[in-house]
N, C-alpha and C. Protein backbone atom coordinates (compact mmCIF):
# COMPACT_ATOMS: atom_id res chain seq x y z
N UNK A 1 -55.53 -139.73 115.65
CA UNK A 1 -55.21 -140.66 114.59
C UNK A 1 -55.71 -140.18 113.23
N UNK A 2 -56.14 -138.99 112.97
CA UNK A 2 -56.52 -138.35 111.81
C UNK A 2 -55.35 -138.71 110.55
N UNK A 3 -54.53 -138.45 111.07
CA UNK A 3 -53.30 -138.57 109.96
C UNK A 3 -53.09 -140.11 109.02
N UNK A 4 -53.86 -141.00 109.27
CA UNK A 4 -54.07 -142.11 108.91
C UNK A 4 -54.49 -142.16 107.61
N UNK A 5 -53.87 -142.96 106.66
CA UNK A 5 -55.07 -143.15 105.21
C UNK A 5 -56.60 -143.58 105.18
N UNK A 6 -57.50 -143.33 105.00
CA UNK A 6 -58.29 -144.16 105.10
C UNK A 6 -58.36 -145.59 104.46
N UNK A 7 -58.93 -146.20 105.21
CA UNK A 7 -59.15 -147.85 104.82
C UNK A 7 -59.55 -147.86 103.58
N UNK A 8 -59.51 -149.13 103.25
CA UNK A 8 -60.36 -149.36 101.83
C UNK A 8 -61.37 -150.02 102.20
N UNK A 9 -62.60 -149.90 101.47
CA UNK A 9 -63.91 -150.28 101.63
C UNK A 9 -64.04 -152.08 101.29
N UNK A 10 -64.57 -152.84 102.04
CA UNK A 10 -64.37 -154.37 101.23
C UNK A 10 -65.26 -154.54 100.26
N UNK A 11 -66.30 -153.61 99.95
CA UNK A 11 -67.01 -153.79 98.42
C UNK A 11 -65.43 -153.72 97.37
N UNK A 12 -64.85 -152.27 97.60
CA UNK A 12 -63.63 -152.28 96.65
C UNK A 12 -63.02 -153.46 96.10
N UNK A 13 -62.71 -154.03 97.63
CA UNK A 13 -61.59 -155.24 97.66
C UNK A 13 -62.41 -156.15 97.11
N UNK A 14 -63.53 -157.23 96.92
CA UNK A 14 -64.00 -157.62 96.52
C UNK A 14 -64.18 -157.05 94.66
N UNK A 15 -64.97 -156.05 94.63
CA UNK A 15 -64.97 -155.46 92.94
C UNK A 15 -63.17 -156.32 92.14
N UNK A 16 -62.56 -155.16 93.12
CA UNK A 16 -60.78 -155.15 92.52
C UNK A 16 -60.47 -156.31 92.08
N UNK A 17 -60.24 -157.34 93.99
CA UNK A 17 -59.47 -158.56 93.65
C UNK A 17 -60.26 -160.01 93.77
N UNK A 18 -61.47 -159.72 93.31
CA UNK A 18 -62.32 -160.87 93.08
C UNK A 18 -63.02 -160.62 91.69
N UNK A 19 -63.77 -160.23 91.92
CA UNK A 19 -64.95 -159.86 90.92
C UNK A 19 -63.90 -159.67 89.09
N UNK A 20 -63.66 -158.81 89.59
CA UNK A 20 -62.69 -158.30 88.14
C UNK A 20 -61.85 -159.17 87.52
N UNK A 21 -61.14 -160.22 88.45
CA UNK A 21 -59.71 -160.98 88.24
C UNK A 21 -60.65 -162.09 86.92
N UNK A 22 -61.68 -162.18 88.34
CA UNK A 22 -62.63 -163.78 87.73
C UNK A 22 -63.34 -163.62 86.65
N UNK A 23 -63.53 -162.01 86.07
CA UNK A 23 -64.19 -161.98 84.56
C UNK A 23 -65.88 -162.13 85.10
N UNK A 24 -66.11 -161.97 86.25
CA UNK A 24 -67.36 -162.32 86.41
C UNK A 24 -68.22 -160.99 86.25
N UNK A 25 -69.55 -160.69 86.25
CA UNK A 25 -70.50 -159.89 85.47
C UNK A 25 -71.08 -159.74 87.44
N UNK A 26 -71.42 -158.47 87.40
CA UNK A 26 -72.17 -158.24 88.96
C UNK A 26 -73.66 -159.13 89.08
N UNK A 27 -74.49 -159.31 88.10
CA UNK A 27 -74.91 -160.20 87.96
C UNK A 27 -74.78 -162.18 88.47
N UNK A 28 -73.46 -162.27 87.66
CA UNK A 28 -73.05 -163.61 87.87
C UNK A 28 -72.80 -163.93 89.38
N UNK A 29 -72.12 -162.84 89.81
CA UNK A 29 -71.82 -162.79 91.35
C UNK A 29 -72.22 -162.75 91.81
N UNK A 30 -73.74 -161.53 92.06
CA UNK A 30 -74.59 -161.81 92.74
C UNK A 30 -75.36 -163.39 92.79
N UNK A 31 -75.53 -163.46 91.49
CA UNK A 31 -76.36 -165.07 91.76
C UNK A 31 -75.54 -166.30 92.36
N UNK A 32 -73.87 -166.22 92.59
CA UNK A 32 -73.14 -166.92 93.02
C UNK A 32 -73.55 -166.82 94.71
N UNK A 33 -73.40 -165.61 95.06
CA UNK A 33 -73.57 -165.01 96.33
C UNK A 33 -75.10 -165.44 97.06
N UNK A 34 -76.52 -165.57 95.74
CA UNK A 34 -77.71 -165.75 96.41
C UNK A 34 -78.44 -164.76 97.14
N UNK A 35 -77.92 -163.25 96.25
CA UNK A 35 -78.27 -161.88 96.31
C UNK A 35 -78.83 -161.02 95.49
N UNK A 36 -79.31 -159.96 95.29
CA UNK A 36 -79.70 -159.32 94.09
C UNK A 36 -78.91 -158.70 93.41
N UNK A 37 -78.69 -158.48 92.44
CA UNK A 37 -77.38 -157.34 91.71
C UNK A 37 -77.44 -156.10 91.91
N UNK A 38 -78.55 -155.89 92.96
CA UNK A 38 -78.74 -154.59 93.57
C UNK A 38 -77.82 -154.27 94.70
N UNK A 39 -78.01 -154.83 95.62
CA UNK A 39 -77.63 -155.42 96.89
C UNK A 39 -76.28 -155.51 96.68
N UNK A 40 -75.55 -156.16 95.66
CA UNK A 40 -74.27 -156.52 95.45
C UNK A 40 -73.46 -155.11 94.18
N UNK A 41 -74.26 -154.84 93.69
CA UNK A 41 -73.90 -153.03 93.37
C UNK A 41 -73.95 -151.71 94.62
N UNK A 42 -74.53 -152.23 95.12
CA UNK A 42 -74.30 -151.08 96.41
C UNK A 42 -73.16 -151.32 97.25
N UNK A 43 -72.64 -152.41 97.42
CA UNK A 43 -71.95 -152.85 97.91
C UNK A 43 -70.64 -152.58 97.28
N UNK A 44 -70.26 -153.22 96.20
CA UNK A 44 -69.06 -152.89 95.37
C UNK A 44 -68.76 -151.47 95.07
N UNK A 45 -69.57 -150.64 94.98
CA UNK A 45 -69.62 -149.64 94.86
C UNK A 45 -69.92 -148.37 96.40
N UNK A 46 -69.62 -148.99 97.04
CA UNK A 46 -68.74 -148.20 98.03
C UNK A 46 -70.57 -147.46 99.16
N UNK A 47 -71.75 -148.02 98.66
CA UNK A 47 -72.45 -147.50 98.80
C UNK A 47 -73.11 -147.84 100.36
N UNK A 48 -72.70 -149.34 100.24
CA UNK A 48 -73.76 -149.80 101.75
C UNK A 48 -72.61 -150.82 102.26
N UNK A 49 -72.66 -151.09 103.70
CA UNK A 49 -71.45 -151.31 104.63
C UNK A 49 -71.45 -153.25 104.10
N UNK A 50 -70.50 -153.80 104.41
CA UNK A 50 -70.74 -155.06 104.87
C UNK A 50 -70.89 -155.50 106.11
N UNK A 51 -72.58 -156.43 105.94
CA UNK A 51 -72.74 -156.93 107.17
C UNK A 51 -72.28 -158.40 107.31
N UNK A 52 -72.49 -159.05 108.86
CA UNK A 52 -72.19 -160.36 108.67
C UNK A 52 -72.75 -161.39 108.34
N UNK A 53 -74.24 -161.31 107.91
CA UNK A 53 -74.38 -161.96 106.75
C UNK A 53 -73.62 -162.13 105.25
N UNK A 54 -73.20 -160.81 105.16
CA UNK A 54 -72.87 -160.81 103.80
C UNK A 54 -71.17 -161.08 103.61
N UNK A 55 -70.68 -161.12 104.63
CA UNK A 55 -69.34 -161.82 104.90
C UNK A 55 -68.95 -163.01 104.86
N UNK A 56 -70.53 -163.73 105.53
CA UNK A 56 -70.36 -165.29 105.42
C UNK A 56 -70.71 -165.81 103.94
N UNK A 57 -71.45 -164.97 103.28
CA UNK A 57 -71.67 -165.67 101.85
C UNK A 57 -70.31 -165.34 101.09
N UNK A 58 -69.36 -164.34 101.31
CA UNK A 58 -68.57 -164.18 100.75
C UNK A 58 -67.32 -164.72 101.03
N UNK A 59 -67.16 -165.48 102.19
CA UNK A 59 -66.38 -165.82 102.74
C UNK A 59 -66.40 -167.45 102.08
N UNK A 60 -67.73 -167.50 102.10
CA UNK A 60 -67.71 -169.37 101.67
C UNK A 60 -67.86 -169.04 100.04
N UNK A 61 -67.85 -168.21 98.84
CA UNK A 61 -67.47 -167.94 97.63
C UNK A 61 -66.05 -167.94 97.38
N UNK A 62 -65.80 -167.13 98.73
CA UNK A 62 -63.88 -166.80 98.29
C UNK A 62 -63.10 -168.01 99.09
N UNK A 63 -63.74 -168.76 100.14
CA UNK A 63 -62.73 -169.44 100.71
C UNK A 63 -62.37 -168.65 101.75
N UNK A 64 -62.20 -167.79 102.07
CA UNK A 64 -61.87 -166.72 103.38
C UNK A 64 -62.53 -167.13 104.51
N UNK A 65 -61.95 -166.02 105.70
CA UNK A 65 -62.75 -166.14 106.60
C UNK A 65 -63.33 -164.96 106.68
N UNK A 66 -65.03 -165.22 106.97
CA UNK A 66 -65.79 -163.98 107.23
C UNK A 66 -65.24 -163.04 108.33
N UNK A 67 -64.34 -163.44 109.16
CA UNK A 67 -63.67 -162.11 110.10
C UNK A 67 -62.79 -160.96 109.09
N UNK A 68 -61.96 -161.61 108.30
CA UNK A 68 -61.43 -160.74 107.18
C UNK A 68 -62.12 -160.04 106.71
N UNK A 69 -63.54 -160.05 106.54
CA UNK A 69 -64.27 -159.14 105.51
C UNK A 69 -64.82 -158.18 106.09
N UNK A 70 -65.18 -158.65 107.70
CA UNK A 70 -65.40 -157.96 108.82
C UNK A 70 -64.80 -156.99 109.35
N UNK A 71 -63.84 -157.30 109.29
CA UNK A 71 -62.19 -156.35 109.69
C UNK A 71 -62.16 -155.37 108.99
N UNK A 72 -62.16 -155.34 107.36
CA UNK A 72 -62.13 -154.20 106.67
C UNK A 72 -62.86 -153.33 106.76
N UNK A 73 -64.30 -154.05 107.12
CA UNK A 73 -65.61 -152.93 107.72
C UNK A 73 -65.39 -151.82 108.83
N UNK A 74 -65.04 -152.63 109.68
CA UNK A 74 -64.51 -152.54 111.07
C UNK A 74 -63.89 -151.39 110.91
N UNK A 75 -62.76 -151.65 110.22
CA UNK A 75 -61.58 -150.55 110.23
C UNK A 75 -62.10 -149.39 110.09
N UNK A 76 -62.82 -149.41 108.21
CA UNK A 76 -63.27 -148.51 107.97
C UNK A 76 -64.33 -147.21 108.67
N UNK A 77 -65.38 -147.90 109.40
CA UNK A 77 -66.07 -147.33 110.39
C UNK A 77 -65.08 -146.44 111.46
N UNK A 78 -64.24 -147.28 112.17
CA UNK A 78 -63.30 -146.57 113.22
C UNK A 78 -62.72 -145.15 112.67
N UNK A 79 -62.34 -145.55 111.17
CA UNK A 79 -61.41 -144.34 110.86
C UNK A 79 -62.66 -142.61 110.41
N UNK A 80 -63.39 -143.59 109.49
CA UNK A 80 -64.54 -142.69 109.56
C UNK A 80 -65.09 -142.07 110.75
N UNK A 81 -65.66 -142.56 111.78
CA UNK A 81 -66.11 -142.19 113.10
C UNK A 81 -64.69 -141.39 114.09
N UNK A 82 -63.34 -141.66 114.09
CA UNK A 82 -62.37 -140.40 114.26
C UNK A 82 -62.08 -139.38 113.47
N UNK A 83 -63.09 -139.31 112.20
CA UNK A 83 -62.83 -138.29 111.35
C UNK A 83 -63.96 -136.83 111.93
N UNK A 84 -64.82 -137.50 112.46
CA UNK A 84 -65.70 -136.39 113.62
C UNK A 84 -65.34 -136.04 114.83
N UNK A 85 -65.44 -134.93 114.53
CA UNK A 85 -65.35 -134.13 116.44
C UNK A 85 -66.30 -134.81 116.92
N UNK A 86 -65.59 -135.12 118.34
CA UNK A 86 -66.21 -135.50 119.51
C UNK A 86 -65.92 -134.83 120.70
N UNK A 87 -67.14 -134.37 121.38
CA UNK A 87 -66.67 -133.34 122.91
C UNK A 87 -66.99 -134.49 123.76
N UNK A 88 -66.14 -135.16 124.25
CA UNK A 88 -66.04 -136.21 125.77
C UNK A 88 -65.33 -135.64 126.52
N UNK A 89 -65.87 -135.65 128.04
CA UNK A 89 -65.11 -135.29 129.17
C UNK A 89 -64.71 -136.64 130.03
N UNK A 90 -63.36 -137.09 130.17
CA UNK A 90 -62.70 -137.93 130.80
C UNK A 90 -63.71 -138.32 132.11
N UNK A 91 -63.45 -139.64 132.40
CA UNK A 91 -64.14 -140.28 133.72
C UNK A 91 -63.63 -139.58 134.48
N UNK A 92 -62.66 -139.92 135.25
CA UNK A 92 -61.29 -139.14 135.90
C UNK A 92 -60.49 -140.46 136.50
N UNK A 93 -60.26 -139.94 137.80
CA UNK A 93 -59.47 -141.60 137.95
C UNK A 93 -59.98 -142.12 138.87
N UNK A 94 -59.93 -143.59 138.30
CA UNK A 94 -60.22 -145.04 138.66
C UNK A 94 -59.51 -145.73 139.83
N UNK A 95 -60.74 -145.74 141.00
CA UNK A 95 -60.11 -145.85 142.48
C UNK A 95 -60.35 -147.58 142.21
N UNK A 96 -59.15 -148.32 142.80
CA UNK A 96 -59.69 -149.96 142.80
C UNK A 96 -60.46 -149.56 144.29
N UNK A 97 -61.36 -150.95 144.56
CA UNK A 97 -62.04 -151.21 145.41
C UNK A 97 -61.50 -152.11 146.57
């Protein structure tokens, strides 16, 4: 599945189609959120993953559901983690009992 685009990061999606639309300051957001503007710069900026804490605060800011914000994580990890070689040798086959 290499041939895939990679995902977009949900700091992005958040920066892009939240943060930016609303005129809000990383600051403002963070204190909306009940985070540091540290915490919420690493984040937007592509630096540190979203966890599910930080889905649920964003989820009850945006109205979303924290699985959506989850998902984008999600994705992203999967595509990243098939972007490494991996040497696995098959189980083989699976006798029922």
């Amino acid at each position: 599945m290499i041939g895939r685009r990679k995902p977009t990061h949900p700091g992005e999606v958040l920066r892009e189609d939240v943060i930016k639309p609303l005129g809000l300051t990383v600051t403002d957001a963070a204190k909306c959120l009940g985070i540091t503007r540290k915490t919420l710069s690493a984040l937007i900026n592509c630096r540190a993953s979203m966890s599910p804490e930080m889905a649920v605060r964003i989820a009850k800011a945006t109205k979303t559901s924290p699985e959506s914000w989850l998902y984008m994580q999600a994705k992203l990890d999967l595509w990243l983690a098939e972007q490494k070689p991996t040497e696995v040798e098959e189980f083989g086959e699976v006798v029922a009992a």
